[in-house]
PDB file of N, CA and C in Angstrom:
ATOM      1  N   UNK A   1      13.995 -32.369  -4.241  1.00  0.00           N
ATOM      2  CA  UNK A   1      15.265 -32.078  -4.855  1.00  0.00           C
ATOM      3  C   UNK A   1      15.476 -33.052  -6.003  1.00  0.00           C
ATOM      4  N   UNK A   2      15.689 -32.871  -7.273  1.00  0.00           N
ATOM      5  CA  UNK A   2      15.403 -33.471  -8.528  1.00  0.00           C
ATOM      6  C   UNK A   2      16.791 -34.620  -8.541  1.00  0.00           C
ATOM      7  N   UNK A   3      16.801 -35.602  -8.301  1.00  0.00           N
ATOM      8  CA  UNK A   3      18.387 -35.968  -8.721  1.00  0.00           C
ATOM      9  C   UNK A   3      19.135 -36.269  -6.909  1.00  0.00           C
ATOM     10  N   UNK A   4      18.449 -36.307  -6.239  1.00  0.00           N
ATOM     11  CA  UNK A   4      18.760 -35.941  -4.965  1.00  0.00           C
ATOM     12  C   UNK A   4      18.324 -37.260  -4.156  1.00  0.00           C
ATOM     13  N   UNK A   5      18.981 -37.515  -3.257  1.00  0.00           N
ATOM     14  CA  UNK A   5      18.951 -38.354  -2.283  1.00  0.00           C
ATOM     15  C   UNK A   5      17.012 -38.094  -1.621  1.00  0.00           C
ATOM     16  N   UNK A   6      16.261 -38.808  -1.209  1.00  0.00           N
ATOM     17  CA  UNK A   6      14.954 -38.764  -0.611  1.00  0.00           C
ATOM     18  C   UNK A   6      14.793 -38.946   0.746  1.00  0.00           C
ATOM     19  N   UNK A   7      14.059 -38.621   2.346  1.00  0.00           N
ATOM     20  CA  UNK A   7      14.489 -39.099   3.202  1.00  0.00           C
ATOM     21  C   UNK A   7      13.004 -39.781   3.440  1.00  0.00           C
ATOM     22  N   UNK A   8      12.661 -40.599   3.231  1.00  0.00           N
ATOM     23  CA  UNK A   8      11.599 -41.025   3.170  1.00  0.00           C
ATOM     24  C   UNK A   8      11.196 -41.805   4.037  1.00  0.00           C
ATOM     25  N   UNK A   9      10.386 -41.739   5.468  1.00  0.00           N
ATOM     26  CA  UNK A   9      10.363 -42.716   6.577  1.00  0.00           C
ATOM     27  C   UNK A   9       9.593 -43.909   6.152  1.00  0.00           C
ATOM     28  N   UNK A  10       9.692 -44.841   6.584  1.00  0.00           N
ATOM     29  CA  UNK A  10       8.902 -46.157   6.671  1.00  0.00           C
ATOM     30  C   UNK A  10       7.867 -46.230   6.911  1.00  0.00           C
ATOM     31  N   UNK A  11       6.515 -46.884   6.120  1.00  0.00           N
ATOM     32  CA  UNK A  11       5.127 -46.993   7.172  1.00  0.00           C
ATOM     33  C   UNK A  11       5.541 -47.446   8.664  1.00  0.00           C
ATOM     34  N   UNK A  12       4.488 -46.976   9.432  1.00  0.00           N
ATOM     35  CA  UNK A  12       4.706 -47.217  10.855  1.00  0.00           C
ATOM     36  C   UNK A  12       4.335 -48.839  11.063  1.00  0.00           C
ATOM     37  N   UNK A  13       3.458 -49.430   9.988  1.00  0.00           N
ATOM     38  CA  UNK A  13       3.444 -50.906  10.558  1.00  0.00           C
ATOM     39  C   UNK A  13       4.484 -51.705   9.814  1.00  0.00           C
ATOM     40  N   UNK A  14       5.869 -51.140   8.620  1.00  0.00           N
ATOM     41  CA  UNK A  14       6.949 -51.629   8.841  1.00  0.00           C
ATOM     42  C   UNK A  14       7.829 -51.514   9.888  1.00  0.00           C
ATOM     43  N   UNK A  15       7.870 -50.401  10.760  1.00  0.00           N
ATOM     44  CA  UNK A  15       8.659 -50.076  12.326  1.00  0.00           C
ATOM     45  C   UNK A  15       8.357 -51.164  12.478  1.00  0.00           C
ATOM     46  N   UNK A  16       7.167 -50.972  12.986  1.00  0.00           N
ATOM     47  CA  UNK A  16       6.424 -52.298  14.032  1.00  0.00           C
ATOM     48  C   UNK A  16       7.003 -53.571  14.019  1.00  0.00           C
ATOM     49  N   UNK A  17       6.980 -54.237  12.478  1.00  0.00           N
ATOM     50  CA  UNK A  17       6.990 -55.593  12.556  1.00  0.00           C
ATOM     51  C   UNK A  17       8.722 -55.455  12.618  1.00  0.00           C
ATOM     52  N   UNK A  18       9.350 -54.663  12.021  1.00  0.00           N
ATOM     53  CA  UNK A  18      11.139 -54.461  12.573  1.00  0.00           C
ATOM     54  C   UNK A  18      11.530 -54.593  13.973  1.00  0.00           C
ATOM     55  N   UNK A  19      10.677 -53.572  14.868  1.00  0.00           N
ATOM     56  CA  UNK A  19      10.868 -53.947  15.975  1.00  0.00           C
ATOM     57  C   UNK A  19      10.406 -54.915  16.431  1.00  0.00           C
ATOM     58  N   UNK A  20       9.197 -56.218  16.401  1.00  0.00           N
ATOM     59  CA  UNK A  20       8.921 -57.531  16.618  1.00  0.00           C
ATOM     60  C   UNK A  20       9.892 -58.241  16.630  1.00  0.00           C
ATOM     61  N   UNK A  21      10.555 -58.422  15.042  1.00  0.00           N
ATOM     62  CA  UNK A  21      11.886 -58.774  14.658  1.00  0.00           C
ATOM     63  C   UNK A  21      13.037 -58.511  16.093  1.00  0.00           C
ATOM     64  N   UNK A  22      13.176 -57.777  16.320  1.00  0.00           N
ATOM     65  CA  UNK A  22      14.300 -57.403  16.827  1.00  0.00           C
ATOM     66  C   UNK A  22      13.604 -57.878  18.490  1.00  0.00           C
ATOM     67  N   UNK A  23      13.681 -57.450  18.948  1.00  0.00           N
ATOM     68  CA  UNK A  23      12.667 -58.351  20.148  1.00  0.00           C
ATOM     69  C   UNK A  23      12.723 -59.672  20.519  1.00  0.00           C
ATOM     70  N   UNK A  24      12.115 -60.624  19.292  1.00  0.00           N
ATOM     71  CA  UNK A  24      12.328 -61.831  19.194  1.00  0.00           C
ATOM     72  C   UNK A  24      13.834 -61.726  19.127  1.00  0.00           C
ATOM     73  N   UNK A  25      14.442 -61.189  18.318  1.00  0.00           N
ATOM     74  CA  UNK A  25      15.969 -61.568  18.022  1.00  0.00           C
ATOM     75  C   UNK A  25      16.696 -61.284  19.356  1.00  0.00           C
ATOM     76  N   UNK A  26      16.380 -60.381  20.432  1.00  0.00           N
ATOM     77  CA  UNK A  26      17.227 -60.217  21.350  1.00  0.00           C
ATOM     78  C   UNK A  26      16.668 -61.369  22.686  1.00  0.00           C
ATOM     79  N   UNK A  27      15.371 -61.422  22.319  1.00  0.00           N
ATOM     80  CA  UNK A  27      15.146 -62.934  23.459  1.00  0.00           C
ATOM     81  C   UNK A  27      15.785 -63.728  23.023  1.00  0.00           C
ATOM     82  N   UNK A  28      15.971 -64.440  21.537  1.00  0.00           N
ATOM     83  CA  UNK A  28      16.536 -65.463  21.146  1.00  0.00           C
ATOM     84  C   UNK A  28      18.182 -65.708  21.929  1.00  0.00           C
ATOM     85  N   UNK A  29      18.709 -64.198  21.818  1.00  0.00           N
ATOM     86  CA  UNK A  29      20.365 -64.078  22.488  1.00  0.00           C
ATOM     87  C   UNK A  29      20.093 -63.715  24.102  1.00  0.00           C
ATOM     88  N   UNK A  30      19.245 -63.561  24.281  1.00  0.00           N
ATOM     89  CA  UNK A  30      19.195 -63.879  25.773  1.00  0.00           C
ATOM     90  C   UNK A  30      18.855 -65.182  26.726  1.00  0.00           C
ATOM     91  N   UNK A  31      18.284 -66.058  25.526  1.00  0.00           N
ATOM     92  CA  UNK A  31      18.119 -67.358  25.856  1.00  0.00           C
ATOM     93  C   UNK A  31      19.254 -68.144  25.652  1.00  0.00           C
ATOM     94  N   UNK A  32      20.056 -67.713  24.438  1.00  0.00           N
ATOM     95  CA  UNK A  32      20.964 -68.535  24.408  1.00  0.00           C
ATOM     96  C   UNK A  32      22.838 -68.210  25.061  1.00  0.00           C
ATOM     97  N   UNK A  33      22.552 -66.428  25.794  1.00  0.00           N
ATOM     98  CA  UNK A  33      23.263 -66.805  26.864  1.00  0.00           C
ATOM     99  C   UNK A  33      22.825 -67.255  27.903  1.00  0.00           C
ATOM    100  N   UNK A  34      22.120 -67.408  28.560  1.00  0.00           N
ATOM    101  CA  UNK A  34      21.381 -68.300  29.665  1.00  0.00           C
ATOM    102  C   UNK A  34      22.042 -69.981  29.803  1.00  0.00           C
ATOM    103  N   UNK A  35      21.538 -70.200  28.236  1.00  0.00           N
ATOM    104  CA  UNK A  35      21.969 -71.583  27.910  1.00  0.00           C
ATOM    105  C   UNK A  35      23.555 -71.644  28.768  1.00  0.00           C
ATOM    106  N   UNK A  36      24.162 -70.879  27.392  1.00  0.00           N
ATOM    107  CA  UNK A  36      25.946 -70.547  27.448  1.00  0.00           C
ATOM    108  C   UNK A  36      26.306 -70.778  28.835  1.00  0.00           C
ATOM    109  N   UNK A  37      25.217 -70.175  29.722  1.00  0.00           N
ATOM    110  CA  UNK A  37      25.578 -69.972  31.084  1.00  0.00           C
ATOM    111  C   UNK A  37      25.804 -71.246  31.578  1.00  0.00           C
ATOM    112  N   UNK A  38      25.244 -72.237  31.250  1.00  0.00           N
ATOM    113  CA  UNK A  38      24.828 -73.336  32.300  1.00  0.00           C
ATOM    114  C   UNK A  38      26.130 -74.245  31.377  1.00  0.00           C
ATOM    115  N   UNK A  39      26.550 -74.290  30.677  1.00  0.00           N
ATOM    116  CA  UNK A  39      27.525 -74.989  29.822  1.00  0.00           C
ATOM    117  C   UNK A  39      29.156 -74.539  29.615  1.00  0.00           C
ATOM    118  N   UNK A  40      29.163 -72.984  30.044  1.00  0.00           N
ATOM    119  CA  UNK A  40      30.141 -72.891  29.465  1.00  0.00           C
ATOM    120  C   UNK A  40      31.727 -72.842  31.079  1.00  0.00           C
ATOM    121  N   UNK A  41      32.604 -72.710  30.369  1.00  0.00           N
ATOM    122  CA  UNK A  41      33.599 -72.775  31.937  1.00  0.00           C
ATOM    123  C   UNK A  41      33.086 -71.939  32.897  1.00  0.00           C
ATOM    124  N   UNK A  42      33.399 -72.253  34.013  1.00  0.00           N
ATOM    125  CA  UNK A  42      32.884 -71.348  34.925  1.00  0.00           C
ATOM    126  C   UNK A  42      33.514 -69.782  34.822  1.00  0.00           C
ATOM    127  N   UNK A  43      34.667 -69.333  34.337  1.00  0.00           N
ATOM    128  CA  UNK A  43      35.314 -68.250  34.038  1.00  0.00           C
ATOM    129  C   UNK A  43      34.640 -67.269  32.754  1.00  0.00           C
ATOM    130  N   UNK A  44      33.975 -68.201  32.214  1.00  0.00           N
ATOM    131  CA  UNK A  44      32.509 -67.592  31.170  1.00  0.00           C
ATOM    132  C   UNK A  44      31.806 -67.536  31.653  1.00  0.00           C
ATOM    133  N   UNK A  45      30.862 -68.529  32.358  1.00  0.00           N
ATOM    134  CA  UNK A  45      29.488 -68.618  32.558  1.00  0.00           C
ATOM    135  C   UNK A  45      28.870 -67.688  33.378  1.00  0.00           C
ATOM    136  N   UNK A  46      29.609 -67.414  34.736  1.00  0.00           N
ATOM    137  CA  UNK A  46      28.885 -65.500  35.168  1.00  0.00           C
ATOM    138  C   UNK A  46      28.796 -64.596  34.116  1.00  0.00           C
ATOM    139  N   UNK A  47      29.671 -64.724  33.336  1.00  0.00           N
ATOM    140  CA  UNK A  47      29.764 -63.670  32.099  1.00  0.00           C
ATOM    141  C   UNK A  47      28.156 -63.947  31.150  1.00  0.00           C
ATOM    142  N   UNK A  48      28.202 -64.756  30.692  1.00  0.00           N
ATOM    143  CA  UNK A  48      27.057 -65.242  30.461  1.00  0.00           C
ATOM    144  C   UNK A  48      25.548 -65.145  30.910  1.00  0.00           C
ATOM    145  N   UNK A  49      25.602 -65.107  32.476  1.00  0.00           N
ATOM    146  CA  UNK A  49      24.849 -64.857  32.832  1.00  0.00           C
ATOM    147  C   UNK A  49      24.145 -64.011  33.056  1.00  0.00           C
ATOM    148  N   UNK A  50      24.835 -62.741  33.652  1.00  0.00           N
ATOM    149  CA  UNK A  50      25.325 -61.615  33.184  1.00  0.00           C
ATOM    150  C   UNK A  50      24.564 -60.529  32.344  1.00  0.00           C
ATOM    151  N   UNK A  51      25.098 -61.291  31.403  1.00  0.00           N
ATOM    152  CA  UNK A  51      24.344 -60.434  29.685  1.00  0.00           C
ATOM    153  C   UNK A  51      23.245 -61.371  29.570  1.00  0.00           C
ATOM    154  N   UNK A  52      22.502 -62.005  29.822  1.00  0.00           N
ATOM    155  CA  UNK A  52      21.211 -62.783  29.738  1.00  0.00           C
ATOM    156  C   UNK A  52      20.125 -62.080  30.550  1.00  0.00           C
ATOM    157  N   UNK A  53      20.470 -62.126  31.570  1.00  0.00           N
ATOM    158  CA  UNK A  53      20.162 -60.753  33.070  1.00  0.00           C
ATOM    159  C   UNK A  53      19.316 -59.778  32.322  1.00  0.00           C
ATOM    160  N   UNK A  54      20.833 -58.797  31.427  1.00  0.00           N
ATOM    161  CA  UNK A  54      20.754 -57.578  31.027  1.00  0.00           C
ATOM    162  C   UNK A  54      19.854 -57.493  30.295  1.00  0.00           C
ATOM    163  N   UNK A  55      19.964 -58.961  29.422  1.00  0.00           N
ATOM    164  CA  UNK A  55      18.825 -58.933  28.198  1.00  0.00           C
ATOM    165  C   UNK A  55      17.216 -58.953  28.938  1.00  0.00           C
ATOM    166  N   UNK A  56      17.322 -59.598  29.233  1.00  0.00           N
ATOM    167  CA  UNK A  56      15.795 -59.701  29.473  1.00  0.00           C
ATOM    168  C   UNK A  56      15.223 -58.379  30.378  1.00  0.00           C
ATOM    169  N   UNK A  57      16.416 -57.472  30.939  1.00  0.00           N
ATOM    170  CA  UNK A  57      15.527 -56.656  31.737  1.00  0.00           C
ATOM    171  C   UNK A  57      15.484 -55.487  31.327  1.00  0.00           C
ATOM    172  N   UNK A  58      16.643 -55.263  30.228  1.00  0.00           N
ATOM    173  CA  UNK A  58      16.354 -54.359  29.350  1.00  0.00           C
ATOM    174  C   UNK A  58      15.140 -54.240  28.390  1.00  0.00           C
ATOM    175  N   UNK A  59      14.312 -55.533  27.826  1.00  0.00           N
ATOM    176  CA  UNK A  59      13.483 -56.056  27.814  1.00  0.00           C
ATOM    177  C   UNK A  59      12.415 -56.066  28.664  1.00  0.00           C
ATOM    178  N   UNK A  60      12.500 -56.373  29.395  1.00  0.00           N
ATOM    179  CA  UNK A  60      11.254 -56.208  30.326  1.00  0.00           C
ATOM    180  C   UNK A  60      10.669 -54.552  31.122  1.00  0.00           C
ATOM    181  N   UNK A  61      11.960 -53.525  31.000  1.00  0.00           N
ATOM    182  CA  UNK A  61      12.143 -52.456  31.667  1.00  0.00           C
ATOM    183  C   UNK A  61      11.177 -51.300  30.290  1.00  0.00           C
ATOM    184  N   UNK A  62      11.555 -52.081  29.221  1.00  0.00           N
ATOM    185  CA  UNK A  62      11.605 -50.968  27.783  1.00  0.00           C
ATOM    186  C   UNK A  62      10.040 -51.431  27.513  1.00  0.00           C
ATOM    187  N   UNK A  63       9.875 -52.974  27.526  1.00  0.00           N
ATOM    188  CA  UNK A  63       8.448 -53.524  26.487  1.00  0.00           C
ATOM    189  C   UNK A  63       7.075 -53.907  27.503  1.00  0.00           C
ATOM    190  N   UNK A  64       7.984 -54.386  28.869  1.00  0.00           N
ATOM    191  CA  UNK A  64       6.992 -55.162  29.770  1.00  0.00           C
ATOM    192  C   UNK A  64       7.042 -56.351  29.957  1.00  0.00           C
ATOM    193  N   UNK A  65       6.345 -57.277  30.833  1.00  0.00           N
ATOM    194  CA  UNK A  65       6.875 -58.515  30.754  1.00  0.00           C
ATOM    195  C   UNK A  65       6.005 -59.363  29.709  1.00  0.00           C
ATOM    196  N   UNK A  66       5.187 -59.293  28.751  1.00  0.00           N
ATOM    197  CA  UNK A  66       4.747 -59.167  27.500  1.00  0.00           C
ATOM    198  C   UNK A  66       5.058 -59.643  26.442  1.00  0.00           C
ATOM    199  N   UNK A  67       6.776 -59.355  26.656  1.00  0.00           N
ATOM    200  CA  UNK A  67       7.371 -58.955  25.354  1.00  0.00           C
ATOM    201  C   UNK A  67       8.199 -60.598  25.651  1.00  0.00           C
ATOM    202  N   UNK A  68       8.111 -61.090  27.108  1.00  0.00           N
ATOM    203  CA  UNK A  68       8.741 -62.104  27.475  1.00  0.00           C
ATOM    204  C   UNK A  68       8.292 -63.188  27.703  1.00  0.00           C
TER     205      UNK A  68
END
C-alpha cells in the first residue's frame, strides 16, 4: 500500500534476544521482591513474597528451570 502504514515482523533472532531481555528483566524483579521481602514491614513483606513466588514460577512453568 503506497503511502501506507507497513506491518513488518521482526527477525526472529531480534524476538529472541527481546525475550532474553525480558527474562533477565523479570528475574531481576523477582529477586528484588524477594529482597523487599526480607526488609520490608511485615504488612508488605508476604506481599512481597508473594509476587517473587509468582515470578519465578511463572518463569520456571513458561521457560524451565534454565531460565533460572
Amino acid at each position: 500500500m503506497p503511502g501506507g502504514a507497513v506491518d513488518v515482523a521482526p527477525p526472529a533472532a531480534t524476538v529472541i534476544r527481546q525475550m532474553q531481555a525480558a527474562i533477565l528483566e523479570a528475574r531481576a524483579a523477582a529477586f528484588a521482591f524477594q529482597r523487599l521481602g526480607r526488609s520490608a514491614p511485615p504488612t508488605l513483606a508476604w506481599r512481597c513474597d508473594q509476587v517473587a513466588r509468582a515470578i519465578v514460577e511463572g518463569l520456571r512453568e513458561s521457560f524451565g528451570d534454565g531460565v533460572l
